[in-house]
C-alpha atoms as a PDB file:
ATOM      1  CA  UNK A   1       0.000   0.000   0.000  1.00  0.00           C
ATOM      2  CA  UNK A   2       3.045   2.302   1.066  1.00  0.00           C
ATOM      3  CA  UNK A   3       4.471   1.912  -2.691  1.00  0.00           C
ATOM      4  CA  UNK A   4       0.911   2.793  -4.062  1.00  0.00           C
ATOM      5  CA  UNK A   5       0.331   5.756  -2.187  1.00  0.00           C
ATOM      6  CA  UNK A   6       3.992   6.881  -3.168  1.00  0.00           C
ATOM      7  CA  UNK A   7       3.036   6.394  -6.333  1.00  0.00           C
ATOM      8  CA  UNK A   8       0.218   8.552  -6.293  1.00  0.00           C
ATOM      9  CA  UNK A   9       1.422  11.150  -5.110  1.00  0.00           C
ATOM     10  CA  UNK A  10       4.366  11.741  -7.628  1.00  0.00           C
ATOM     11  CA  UNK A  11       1.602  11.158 -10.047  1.00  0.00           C
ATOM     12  CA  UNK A  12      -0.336  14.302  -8.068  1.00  0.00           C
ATOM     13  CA  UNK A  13       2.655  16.289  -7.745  1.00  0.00           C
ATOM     14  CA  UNK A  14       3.599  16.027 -11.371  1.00  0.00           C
ATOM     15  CA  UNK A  15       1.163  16.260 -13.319  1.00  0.00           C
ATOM     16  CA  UNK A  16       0.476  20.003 -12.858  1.00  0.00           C
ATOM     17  CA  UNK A  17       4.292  21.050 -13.916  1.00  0.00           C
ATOM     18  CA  UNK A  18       4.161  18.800 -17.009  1.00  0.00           C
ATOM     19  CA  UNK A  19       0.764  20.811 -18.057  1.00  0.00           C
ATOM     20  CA  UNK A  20       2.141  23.925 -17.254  1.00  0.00           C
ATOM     21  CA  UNK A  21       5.194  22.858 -19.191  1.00  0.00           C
ATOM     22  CA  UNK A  22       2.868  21.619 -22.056  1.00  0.00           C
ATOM     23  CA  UNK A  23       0.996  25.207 -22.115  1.00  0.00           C
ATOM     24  CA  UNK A  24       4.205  27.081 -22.075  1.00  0.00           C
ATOM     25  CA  UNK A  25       5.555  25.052 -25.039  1.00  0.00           C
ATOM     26  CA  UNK A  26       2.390  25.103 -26.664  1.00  0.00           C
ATOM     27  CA  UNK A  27       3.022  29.235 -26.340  1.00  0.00           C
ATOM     28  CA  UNK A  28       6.651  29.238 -27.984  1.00  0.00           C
ATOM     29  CA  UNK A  29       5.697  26.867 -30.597  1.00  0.00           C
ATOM     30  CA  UNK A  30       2.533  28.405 -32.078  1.00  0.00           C
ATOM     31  CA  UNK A  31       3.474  31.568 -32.265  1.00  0.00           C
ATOM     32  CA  UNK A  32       5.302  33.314 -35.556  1.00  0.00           C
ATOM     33  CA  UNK A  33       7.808  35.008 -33.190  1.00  0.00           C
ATOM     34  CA  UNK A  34       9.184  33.517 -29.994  1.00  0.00           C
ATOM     35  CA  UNK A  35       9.124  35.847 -26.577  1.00  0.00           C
ATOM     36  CA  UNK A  36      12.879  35.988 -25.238  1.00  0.00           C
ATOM     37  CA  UNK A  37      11.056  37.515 -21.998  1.00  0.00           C
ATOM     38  CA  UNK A  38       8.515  35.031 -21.425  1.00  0.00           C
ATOM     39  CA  UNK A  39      10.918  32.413 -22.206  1.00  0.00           C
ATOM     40  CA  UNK A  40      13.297  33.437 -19.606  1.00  0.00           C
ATOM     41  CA  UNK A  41      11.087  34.703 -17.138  1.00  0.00           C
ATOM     42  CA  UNK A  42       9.148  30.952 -17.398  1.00  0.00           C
ATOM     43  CA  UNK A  43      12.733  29.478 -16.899  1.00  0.00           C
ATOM     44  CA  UNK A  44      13.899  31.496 -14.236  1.00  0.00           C
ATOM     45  CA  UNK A  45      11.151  30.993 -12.397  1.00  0.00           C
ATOM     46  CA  UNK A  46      10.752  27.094 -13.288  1.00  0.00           C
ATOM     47  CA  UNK A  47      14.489  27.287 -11.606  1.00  0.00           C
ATOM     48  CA  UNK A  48      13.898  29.120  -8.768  1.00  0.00           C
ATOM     49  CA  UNK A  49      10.977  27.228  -7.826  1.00  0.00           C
ATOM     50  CA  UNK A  50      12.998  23.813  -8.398  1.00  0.00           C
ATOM     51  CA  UNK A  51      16.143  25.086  -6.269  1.00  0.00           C
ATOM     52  CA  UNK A  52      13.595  26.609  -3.370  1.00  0.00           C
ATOM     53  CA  UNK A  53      11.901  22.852  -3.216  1.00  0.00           C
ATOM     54  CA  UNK A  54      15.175  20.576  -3.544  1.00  0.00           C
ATOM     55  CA  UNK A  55      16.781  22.632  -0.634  1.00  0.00           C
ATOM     56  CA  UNK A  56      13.800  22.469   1.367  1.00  0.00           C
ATOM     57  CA  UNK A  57      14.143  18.574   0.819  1.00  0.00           C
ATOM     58  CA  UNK A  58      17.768  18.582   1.311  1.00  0.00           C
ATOM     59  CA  UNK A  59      17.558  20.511   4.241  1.00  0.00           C
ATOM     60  CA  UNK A  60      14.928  18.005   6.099  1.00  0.00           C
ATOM     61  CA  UNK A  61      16.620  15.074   4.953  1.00  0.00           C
ATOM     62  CA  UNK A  62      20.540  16.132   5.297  1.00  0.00           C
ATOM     63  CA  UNK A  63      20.596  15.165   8.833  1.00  0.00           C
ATOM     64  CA  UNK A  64      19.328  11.607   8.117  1.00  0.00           C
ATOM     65  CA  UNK A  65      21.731  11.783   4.904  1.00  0.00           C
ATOM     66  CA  UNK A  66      24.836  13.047   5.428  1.00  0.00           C
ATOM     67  CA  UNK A  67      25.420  13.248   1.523  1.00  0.00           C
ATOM     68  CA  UNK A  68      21.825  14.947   0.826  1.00  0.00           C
ATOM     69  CA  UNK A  69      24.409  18.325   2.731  1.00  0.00           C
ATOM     70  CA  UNK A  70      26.676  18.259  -0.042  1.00  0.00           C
ATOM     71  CA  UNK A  71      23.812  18.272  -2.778  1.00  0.00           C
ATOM     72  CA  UNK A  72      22.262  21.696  -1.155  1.00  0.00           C
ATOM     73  CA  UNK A  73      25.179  23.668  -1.505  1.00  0.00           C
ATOM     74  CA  UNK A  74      25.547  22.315  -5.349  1.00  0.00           C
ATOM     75  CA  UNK A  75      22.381  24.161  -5.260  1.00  0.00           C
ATOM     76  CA  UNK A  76      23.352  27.230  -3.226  1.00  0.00           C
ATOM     77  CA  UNK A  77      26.174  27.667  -6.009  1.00  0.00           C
ATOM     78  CA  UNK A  78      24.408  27.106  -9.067  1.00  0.00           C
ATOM     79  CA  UNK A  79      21.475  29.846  -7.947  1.00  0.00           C
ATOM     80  CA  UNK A  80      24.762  32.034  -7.419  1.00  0.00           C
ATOM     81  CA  UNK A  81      25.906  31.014 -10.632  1.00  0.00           C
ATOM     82  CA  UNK A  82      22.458  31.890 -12.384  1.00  0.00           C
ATOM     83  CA  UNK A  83      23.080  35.461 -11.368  1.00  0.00           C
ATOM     84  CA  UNK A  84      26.187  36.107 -13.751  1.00  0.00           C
ATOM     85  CA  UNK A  85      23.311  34.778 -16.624  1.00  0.00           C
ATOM     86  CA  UNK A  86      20.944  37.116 -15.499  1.00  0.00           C
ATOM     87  CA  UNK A  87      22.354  40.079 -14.633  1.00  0.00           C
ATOM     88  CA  UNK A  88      24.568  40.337 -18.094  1.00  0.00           C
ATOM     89  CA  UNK A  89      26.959  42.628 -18.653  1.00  0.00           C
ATOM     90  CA  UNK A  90      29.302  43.975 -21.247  1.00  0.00           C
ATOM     91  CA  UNK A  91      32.975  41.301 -21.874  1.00  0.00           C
ATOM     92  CA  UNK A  92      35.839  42.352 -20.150  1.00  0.00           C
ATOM     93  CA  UNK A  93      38.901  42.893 -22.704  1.00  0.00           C
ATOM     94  CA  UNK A  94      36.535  41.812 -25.391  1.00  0.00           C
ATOM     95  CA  UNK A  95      36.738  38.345 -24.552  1.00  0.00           C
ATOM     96  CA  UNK A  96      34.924  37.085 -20.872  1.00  0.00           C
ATOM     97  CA  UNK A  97      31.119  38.226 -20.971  1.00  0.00           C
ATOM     98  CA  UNK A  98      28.598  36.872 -18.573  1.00  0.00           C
ATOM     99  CA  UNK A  99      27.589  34.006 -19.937  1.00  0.00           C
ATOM    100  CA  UNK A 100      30.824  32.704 -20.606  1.00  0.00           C
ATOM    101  CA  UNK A 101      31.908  33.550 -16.770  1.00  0.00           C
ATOM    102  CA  UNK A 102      28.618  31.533 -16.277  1.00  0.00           C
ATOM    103  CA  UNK A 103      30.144  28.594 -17.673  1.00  0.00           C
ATOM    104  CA  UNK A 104      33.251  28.423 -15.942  1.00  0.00           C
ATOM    105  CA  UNK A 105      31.513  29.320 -12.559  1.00  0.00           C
ATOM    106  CA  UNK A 106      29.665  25.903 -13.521  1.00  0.00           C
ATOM    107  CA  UNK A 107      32.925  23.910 -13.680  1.00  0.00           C
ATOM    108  CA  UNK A 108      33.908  23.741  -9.623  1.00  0.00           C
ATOM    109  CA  UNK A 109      29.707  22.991  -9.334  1.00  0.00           C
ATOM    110  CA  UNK A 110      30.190  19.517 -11.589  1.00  0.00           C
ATOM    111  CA  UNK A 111      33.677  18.908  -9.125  1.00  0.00           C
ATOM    112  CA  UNK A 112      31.690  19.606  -5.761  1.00  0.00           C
ATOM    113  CA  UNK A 113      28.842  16.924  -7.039  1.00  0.00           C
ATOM    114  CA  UNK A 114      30.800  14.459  -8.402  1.00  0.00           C
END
């Protein structure tokens, strides 16, 4: 019964983010010219929403799971991370602009969780 109710509720819990998902694909793909706002707003807040729930997790079950600790601050530095993609700003020397800082702020993040 345990694995049932389990079951259900990922069921429960999923469905609505697949159909909001579905809707906001269903708004990119019909459309003759794709919002860069929306888009990123959607995402940012599709990421926000995911790191605010994992740590929440992470942070009831860390004490039971000592490795669940090491997963939240993966988190903690990949929402710090986000920032340099959000808040963009011009390259320094022509070459490093924030998105490519971005990526090597993700390379320590991959170290820490593997």
């Amino acid at each position: 019964k345990q694995w049932y109710q389990r079951r259900v509720a990922i069921t429960a819990g999923g469905l609505p983010i697949f159909l909001l998902w579905a809707y906001h694909a269903y708004n990119l793909g019909f459309y003759k010219k794709i919002d860069y706002g929306y888009n990123t707003k959607f995402n940012v807040f599709i990421g926000v929403t995911h790191h605010l729930l994992l740590s929440g997790w992470g942070l009831w079950n860390g004490n039971h799971r000592p490795h669940i600790k090491k997963a939240v601050w993966v988190i903690v530095f990949s929402s710090l991370a986000l920032l340099l993609e959000l808040f963009d700003f011009s390259p320094y020397y022509l070459v490093m602009d924030a998105h490519a800082t971005w990526h090597a702020a993700t390379v320590p993040i991959t170290v820490l969780w593997w």
